[in-house]
PDB file of N, CA and C in Angstrom:
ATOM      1  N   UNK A   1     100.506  85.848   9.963  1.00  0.00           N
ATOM      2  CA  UNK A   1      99.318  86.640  10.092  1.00  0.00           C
ATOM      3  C   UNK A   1      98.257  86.220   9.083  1.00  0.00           C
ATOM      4  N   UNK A   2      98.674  85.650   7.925  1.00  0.00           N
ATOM      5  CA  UNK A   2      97.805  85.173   6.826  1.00  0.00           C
ATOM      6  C   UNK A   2      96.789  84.260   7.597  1.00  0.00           C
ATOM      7  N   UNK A   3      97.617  83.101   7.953  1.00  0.00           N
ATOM      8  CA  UNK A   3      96.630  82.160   8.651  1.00  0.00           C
ATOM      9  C   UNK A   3      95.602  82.365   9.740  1.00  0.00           C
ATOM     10  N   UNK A   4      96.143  83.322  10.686  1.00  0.00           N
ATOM     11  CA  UNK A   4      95.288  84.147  11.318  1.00  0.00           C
ATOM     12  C   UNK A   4      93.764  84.630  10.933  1.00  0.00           C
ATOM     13  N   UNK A   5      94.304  85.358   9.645  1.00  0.00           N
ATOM     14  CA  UNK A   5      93.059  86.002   9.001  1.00  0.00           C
ATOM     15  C   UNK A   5      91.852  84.896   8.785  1.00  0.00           C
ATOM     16  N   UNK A   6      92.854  83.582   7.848  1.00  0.00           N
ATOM     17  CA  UNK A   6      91.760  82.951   7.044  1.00  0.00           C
ATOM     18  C   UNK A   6      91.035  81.843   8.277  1.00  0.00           C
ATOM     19  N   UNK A   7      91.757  81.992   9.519  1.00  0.00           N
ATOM     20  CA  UNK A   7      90.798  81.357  10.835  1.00  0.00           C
ATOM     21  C   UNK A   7      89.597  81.968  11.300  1.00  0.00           C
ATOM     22  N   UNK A   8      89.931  83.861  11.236  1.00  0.00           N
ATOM     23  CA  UNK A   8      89.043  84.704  11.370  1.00  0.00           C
ATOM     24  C   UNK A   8      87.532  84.639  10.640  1.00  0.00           C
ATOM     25  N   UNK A   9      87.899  84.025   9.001  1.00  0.00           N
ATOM     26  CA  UNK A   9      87.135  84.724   7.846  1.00  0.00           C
ATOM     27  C   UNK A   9      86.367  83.217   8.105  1.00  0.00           C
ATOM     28  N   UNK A  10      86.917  81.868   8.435  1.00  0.00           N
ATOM     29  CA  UNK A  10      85.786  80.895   8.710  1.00  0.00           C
ATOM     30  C   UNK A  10      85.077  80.849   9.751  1.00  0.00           C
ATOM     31  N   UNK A  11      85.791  81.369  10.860  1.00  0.00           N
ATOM     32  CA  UNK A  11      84.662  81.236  12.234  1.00  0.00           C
ATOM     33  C   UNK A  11      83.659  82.428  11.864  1.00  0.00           C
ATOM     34  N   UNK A  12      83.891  83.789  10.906  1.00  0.00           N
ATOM     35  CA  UNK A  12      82.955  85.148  10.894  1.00  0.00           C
ATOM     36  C   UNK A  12      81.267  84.287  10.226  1.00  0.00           C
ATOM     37  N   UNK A  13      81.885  83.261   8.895  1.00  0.00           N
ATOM     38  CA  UNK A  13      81.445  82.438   8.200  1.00  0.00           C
ATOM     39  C   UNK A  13      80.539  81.835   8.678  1.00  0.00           C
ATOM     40  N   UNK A  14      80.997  80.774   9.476  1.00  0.00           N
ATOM     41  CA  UNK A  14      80.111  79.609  10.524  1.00  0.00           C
ATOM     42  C   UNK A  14      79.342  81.221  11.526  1.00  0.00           C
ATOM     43  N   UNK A  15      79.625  81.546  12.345  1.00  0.00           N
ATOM     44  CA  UNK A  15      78.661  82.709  12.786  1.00  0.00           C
ATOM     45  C   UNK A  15      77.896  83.572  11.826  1.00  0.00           C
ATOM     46  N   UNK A  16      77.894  83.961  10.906  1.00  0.00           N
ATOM     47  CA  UNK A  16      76.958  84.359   9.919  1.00  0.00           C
ATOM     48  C   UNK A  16      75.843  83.135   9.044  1.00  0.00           C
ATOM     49  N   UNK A  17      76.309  82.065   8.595  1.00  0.00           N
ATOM     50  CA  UNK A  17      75.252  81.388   8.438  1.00  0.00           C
ATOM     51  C   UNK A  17      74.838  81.027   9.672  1.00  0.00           C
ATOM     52  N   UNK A  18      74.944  80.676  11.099  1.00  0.00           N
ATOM     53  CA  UNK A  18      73.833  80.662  11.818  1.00  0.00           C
ATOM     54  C   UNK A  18      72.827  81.761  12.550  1.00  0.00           C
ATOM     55  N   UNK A  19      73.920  82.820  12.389  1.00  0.00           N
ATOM     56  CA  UNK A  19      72.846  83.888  12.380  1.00  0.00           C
ATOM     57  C   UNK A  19      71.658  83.961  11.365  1.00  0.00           C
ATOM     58  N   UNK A  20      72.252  83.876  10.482  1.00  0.00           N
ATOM     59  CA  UNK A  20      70.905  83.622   9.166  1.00  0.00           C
ATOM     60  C   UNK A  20      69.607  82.549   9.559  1.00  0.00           C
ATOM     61  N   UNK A  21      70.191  81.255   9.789  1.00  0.00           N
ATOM     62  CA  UNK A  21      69.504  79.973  10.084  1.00  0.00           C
ATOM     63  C   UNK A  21      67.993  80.433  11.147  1.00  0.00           C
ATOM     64  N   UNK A  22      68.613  81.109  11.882  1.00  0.00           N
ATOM     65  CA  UNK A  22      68.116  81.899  13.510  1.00  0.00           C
ATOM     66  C   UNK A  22      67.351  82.343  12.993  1.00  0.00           C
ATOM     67  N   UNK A  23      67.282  83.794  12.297  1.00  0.00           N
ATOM     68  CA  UNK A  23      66.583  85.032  11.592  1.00  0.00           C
ATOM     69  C   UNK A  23      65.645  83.671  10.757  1.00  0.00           C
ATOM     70  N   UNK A  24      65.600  83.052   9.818  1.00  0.00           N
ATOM     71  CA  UNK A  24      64.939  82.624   8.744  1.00  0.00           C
ATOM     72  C   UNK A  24      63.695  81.807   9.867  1.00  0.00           C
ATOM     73  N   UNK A  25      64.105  80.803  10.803  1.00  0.00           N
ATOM     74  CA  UNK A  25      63.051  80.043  11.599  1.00  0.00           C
ATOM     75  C   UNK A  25      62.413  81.087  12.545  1.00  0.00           C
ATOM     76  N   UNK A  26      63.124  82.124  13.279  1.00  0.00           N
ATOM     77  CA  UNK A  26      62.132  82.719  13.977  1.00  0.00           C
ATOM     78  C   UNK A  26      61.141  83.481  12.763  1.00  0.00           C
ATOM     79  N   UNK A  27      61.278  84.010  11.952  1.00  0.00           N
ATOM     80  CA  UNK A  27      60.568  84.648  11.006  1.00  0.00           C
ATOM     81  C   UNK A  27      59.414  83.716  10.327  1.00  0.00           C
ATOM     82  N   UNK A  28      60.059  82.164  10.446  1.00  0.00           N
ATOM     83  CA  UNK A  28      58.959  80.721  10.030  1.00  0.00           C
ATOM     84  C   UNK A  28      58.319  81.089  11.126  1.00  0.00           C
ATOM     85  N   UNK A  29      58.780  80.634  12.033  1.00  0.00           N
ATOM     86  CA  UNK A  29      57.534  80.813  13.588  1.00  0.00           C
ATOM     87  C   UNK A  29      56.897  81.656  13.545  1.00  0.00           C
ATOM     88  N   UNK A  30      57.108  83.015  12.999  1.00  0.00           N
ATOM     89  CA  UNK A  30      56.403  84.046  13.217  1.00  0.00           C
ATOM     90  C   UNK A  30      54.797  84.107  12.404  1.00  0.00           C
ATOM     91  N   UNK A  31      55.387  83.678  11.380  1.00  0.00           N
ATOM     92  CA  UNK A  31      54.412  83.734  10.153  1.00  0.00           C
ATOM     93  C   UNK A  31      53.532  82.035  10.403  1.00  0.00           C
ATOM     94  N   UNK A  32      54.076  81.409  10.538  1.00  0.00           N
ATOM     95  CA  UNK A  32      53.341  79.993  11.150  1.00  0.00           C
ATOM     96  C   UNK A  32      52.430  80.431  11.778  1.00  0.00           C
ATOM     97  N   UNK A  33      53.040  81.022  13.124  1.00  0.00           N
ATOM     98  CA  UNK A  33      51.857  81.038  14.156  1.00  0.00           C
ATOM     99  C   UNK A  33      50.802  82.343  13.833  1.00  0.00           C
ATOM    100  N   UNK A  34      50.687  83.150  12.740  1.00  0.00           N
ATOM    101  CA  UNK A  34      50.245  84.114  12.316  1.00  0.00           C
ATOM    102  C   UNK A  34      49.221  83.866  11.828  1.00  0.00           C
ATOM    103  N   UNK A  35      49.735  82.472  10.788  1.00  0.00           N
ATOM    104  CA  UNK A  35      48.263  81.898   9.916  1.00  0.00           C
ATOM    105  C   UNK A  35      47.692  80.992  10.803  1.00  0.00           C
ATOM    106  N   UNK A  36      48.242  80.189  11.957  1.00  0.00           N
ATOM    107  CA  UNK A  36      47.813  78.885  12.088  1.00  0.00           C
ATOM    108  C   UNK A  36      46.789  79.466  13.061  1.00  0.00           C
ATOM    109  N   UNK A  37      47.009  80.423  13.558  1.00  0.00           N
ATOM    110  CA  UNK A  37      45.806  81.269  15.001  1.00  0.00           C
ATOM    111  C   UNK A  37      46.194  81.206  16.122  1.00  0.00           C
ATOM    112  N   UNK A  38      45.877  80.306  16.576  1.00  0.00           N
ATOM    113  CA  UNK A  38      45.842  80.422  18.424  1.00  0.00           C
ATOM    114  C   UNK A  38      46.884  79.304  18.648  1.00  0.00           C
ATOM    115  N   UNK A  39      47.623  79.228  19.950  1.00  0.00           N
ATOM    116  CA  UNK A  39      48.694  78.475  20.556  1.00  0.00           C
ATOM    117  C   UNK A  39      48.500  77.257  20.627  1.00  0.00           C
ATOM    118  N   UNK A  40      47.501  77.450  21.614  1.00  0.00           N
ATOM    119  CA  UNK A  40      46.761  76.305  22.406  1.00  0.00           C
ATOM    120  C   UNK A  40      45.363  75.971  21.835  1.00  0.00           C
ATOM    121  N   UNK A  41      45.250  74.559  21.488  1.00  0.00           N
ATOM    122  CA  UNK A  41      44.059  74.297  21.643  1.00  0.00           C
ATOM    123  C   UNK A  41      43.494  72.861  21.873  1.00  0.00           C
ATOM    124  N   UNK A  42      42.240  72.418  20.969  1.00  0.00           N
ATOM    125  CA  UNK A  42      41.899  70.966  21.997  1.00  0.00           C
ATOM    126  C   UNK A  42      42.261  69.880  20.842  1.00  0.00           C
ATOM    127  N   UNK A  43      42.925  69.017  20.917  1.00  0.00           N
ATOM    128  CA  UNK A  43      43.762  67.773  19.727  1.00  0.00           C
ATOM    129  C   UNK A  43      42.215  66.754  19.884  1.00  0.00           C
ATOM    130  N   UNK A  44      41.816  66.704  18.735  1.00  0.00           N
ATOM    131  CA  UNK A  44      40.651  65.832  18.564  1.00  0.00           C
ATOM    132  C   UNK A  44      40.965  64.503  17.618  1.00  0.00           C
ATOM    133  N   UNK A  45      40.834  63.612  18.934  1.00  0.00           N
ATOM    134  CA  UNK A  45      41.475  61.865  18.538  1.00  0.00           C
ATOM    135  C   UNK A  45      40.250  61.537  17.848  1.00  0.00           C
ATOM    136  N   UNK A  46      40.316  61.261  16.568  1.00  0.00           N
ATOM    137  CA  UNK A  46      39.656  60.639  15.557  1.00  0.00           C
ATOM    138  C   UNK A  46      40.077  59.022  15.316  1.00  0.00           C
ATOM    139  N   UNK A  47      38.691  58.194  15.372  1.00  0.00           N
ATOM    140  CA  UNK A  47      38.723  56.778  15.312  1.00  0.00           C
ATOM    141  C   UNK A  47      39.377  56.689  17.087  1.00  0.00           C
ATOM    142  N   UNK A  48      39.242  56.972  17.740  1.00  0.00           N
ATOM    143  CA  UNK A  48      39.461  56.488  19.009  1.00  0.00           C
ATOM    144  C   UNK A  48      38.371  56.094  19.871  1.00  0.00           C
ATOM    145  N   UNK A  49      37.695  57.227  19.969  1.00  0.00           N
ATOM    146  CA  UNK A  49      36.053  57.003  20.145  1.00  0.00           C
ATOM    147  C   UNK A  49      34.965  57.423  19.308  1.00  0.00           C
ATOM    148  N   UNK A  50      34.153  56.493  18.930  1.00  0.00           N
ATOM    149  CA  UNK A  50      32.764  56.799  18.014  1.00  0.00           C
ATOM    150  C   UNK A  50      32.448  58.062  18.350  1.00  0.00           C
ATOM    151  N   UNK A  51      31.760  58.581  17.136  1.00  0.00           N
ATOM    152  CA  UNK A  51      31.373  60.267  17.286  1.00  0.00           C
ATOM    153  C   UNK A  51      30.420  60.116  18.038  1.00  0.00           C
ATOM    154  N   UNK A  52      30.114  61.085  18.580  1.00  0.00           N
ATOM    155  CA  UNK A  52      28.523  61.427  19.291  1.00  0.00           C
ATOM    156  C   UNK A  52      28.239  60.323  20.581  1.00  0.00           C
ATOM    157  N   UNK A  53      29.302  58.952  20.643  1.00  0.00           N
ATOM    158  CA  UNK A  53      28.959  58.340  21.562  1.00  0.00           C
ATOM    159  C   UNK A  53      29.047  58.804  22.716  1.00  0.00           C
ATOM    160  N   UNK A  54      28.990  58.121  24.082  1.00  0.00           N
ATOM    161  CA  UNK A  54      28.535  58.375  25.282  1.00  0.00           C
ATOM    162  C   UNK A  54      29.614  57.504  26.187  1.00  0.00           C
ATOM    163  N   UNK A  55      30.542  58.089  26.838  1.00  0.00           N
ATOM    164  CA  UNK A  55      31.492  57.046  27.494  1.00  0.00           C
ATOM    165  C   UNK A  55      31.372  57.618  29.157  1.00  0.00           C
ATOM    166  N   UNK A  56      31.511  56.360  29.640  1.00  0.00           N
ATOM    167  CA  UNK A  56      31.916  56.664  31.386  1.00  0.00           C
ATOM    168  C   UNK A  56      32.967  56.878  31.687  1.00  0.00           C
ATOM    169  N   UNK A  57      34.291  57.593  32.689  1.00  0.00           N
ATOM    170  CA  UNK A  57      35.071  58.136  32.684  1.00  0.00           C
ATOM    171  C   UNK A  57      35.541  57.660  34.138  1.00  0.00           C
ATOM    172  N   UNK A  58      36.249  56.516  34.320  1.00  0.00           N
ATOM    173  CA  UNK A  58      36.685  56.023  35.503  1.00  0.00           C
ATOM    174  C   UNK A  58      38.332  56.443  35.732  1.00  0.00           C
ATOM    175  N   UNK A  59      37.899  57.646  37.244  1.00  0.00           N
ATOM    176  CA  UNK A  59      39.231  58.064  37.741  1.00  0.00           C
ATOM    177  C   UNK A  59      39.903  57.405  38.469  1.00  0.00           C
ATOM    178  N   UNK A  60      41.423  57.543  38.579  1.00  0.00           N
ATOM    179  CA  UNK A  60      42.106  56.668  40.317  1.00  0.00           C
ATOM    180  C   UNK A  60      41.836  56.765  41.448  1.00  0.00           C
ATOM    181  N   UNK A  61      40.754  57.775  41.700  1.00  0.00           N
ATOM    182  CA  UNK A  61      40.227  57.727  43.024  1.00  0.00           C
ATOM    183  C   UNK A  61      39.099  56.869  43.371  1.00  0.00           C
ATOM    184  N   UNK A  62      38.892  56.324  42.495  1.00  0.00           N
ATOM    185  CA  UNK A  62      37.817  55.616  42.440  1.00  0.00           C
ATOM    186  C   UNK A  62      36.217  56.509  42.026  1.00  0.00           C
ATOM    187  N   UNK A  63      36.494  57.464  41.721  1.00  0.00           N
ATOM    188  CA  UNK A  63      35.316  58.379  40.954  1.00  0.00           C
ATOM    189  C   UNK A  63      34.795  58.055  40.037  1.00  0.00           C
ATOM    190  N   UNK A  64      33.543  58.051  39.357  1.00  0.00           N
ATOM    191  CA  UNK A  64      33.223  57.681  37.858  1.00  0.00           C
ATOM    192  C   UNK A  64      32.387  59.341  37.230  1.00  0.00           C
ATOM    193  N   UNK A  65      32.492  59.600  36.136  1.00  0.00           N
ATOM    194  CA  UNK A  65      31.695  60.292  35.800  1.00  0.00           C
ATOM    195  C   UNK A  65      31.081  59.879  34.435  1.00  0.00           C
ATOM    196  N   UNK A  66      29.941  59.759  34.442  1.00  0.00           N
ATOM    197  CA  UNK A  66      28.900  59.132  33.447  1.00  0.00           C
ATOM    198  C   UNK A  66      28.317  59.625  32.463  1.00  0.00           C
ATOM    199  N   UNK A  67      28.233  59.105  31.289  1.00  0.00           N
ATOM    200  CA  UNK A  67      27.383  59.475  30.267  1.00  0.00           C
ATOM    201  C   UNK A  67      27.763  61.359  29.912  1.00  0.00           C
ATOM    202  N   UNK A  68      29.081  61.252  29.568  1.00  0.00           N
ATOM    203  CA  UNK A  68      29.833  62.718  28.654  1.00  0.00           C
ATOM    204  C   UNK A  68      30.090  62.319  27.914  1.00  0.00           C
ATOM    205  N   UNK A  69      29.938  62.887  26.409  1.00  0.00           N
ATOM    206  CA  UNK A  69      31.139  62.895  25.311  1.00  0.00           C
ATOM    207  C   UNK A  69      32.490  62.862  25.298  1.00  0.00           C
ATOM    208  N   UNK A  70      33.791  62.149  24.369  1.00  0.00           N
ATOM    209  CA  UNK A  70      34.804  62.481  24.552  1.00  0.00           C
ATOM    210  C   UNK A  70      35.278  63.714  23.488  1.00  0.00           C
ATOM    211  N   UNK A  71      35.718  64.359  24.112  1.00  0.00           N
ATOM    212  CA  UNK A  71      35.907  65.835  22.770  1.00  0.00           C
ATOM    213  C   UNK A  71      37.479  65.763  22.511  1.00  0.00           C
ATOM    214  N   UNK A  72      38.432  65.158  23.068  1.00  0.00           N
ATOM    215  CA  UNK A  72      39.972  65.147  22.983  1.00  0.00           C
ATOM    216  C   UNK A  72      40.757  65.781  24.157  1.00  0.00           C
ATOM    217  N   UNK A  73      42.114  65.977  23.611  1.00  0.00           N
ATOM    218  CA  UNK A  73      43.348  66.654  24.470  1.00  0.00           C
ATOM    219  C   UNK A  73      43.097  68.071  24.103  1.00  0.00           C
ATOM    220  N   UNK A  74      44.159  68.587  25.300  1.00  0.00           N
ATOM    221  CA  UNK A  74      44.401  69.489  25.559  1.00  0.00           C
ATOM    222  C   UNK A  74      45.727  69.743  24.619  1.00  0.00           C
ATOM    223  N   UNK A  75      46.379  70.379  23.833  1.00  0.00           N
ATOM    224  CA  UNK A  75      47.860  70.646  23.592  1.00  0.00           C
ATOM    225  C   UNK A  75      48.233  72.256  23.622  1.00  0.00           C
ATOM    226  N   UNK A  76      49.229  72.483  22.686  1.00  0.00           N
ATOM    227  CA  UNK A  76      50.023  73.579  22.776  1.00  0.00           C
ATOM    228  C   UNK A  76      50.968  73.961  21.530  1.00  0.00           C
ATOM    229  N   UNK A  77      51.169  74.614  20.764  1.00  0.00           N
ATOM    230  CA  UNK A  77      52.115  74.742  19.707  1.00  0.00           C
ATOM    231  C   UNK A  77      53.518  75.452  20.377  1.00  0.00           C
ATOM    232  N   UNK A  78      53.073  76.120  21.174  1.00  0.00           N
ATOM    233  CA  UNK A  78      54.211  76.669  21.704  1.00  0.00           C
ATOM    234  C   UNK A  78      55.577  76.175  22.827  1.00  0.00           C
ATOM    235  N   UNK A  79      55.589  75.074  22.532  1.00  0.00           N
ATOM    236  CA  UNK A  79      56.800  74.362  23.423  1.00  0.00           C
ATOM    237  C   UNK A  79      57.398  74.910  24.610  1.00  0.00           C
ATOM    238  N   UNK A  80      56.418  75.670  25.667  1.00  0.00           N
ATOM    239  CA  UNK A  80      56.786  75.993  27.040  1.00  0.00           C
ATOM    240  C   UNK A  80      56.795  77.417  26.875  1.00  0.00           C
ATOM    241  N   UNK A  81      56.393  78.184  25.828  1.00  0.00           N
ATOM    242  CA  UNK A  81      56.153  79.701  25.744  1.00  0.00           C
ATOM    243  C   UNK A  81      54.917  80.180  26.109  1.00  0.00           C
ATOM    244  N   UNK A  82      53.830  79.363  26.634  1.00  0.00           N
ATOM    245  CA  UNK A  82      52.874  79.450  26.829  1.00  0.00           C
ATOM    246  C   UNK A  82      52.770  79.607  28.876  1.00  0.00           C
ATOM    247  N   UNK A  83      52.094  80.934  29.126  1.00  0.00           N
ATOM    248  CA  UNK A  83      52.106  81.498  30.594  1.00  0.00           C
ATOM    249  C   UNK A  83      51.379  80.502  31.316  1.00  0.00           C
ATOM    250  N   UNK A  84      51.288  78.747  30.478  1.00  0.00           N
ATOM    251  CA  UNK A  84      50.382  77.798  31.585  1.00  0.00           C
ATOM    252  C   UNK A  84      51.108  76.826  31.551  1.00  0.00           C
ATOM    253  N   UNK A  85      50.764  76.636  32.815  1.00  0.00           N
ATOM    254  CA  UNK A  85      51.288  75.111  33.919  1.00  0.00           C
ATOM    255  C   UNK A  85      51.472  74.190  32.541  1.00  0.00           C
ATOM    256  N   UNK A  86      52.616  73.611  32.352  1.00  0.00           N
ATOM    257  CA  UNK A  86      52.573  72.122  31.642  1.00  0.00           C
ATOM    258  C   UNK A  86      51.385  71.432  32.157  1.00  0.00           C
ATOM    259  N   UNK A  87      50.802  71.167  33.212  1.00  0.00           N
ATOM    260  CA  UNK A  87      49.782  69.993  33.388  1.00  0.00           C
ATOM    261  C   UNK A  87      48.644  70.665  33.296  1.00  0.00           C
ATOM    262  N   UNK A  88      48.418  71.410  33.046  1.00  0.00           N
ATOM    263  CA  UNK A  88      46.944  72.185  32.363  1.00  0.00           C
ATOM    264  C   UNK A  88      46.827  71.898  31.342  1.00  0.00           C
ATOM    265  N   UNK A  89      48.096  71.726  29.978  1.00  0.00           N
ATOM    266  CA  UNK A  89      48.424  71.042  28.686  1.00  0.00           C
ATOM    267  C   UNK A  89      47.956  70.033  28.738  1.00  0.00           C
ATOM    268  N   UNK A  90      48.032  68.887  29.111  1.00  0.00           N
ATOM    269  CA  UNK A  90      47.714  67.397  28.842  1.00  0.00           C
ATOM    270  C   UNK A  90      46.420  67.031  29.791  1.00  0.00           C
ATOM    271  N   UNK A  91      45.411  67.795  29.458  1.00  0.00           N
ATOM    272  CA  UNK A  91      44.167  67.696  29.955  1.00  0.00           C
ATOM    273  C   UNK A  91      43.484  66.656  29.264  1.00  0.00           C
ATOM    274  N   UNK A  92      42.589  65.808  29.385  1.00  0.00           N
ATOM    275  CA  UNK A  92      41.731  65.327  28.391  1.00  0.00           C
ATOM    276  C   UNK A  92      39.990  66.282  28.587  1.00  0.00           C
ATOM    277  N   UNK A  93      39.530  66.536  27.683  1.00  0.00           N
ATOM    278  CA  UNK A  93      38.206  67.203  27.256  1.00  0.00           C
ATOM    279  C   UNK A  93      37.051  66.703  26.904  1.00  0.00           C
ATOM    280  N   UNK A  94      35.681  66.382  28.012  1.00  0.00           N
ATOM    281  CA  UNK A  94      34.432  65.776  27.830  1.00  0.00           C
ATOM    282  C   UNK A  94      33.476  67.018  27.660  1.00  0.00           C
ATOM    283  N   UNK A  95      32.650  66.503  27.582  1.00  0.00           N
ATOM    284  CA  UNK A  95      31.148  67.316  27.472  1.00  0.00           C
ATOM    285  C   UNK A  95      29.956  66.838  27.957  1.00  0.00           C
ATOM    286  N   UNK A  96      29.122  67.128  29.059  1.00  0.00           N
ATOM    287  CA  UNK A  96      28.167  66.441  29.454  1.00  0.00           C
ATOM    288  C   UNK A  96      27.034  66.934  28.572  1.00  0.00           C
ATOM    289  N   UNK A  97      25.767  66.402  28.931  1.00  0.00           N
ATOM    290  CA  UNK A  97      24.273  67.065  28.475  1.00  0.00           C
ATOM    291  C   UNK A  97      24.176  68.131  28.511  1.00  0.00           C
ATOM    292  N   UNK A  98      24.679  69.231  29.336  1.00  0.00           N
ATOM    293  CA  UNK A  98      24.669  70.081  29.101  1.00  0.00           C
ATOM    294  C   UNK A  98      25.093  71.215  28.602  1.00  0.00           C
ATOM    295  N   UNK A  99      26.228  70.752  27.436  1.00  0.00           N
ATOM    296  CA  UNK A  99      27.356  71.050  26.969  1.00  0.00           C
ATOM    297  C   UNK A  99      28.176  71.710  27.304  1.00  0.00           C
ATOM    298  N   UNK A 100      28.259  71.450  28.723  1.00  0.00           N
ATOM    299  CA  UNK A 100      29.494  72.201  29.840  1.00  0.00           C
ATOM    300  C   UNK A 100      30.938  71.224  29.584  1.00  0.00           C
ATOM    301  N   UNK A 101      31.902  71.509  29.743  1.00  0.00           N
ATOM    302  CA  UNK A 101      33.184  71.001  29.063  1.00  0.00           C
ATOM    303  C   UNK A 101      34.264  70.649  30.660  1.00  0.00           C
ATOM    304  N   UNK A 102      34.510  69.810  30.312  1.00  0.00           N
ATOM    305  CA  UNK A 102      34.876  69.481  31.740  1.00  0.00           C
ATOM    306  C   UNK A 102      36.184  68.789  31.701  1.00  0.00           C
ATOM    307  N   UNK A 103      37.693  69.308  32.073  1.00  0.00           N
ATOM    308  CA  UNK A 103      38.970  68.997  31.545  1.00  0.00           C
ATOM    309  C   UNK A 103      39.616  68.497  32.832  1.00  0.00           C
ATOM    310  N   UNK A 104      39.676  67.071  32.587  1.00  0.00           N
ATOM    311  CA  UNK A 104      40.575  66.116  33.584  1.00  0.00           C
ATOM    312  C   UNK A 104      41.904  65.614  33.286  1.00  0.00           C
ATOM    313  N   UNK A 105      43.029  66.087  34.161  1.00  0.00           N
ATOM    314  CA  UNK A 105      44.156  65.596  33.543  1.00  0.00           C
ATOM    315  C   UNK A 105      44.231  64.349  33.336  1.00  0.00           C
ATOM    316  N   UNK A 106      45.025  63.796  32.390  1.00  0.00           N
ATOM    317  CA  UNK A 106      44.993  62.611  31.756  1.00  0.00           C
ATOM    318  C   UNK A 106      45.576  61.900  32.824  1.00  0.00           C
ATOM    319  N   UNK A 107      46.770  62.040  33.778  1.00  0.00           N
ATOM    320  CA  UNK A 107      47.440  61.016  34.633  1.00  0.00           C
ATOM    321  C   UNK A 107      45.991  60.661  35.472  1.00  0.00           C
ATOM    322  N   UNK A 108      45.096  61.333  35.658  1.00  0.00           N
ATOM    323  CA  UNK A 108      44.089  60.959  36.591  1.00  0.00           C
ATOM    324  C   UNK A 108      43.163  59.850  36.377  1.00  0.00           C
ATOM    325  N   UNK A 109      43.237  59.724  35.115  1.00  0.00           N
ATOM    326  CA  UNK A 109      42.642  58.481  34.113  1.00  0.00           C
ATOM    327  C   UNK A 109      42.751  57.361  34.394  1.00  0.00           C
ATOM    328  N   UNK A 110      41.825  56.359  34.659  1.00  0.00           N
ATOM    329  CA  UNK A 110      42.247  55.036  34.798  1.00  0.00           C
ATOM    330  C   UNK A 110      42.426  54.600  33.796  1.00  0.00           C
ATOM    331  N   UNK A 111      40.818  54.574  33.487  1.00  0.00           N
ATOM    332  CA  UNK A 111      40.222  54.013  32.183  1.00  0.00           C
ATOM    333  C   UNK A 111      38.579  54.514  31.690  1.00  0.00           C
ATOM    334  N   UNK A 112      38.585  54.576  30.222  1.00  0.00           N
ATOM    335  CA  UNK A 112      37.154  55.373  29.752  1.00  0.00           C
ATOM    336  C   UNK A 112      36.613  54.028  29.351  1.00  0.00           C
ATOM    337  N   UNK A 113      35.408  54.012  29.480  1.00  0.00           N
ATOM    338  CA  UNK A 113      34.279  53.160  28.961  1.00  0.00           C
ATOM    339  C   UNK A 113      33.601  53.351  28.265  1.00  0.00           C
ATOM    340  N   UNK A 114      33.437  52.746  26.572  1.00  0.00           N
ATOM    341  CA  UNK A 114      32.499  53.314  26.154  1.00  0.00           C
ATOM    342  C   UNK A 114      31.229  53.200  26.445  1.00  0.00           C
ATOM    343  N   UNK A 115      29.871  53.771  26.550  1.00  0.00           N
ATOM    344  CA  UNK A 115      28.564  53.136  26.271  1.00  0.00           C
ATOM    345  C   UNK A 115      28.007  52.782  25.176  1.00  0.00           C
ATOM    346  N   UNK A 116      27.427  51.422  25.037  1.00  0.00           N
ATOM    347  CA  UNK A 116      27.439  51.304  23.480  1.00  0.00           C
ATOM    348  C   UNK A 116      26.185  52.341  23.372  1.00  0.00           C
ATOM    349  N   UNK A 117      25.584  52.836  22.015  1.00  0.00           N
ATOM    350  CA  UNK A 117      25.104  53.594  21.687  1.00  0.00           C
ATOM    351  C   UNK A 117      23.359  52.786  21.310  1.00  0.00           C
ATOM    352  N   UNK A 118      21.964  53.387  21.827  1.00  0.00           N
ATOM    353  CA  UNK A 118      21.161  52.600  21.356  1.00  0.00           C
ATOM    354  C   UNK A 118      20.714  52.199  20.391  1.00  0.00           C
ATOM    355  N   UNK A 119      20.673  51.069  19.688  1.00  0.00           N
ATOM    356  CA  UNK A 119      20.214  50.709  18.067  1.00  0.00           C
ATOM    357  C   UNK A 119      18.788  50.761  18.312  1.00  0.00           C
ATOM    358  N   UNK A 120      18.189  51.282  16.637  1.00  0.00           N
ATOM    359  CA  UNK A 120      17.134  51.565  16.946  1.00  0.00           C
ATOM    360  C   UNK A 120      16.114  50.042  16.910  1.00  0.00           C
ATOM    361  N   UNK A 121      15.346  49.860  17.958  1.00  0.00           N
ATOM    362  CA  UNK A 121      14.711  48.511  18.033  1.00  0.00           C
ATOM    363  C   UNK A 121      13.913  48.427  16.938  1.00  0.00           C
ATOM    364  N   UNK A 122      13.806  47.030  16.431  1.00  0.00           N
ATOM    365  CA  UNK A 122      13.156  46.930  15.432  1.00  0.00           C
ATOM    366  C   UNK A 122      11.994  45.809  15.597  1.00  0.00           C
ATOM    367  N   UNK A 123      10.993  45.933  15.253  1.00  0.00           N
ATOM    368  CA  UNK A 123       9.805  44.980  16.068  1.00  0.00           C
ATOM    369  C   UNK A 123       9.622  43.780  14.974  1.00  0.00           C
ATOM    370  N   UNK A 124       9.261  42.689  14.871  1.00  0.00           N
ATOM    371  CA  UNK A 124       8.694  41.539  14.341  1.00  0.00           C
ATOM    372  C   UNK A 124       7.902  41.069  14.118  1.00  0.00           C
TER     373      UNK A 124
END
């Protein structure tokens, strides 16, 4: 019966430190996502495209859409706890002239173009 016990007192063991483990990260998550704010938001690729430039946006359908900003992705902190479609997540995010925001999933992407940007002419 001894041995019994001391099988008891390590499996109670191993189930109590992971109960703990459990309690300590959901309580991280809790407080994480407390300070960090909101779930979801837009991942802004720095050094990918020049600021303020102007790129064309060539889809697989053969669509183009012209002269928008690139503003970034779409992501998520919440790893599928979030009440939206996975492919609403991996959006990419432009901005035209009129600073209307316009989110195309990324598989739809061919390829972006930049426009180079105008230098200012200089006369002689």
């Amino acid at each position: 019966m001894d041995t019994f016990s001391q099988a008891i007192a390590v499996v109670a063991a191993i189930c109590l430190g992971v109960f703990a483990v459990a309690i300590f990260l959901t309580v991280f998550n809790y407080l994480k996502n407390l300070i960090g704010g909101t779930s979801g938001h837009i991942l802004v690729a720095q050094d990918f495209i020049k600021k303020d430039s102007t790129v064309t946006v060539h889809l697989n359908g053969g669509e183009t859409i012209e002269s928008v900003k690139f503003i970034g992705f779409t992501t998520s902190n919440n790893q599928g706890k979030d009440r939206v479609p996975f492919t609403l997540l991996k959006m990419a995010v432009f901005e035209n002239s009129d600073r209307e925001r316009i989110f195309i999933p990324s598989v739809n992407i061919k390829f972006i173009k930049e426009t180079p940007s105008p230098s200012p002419s200089s006369s002689t």
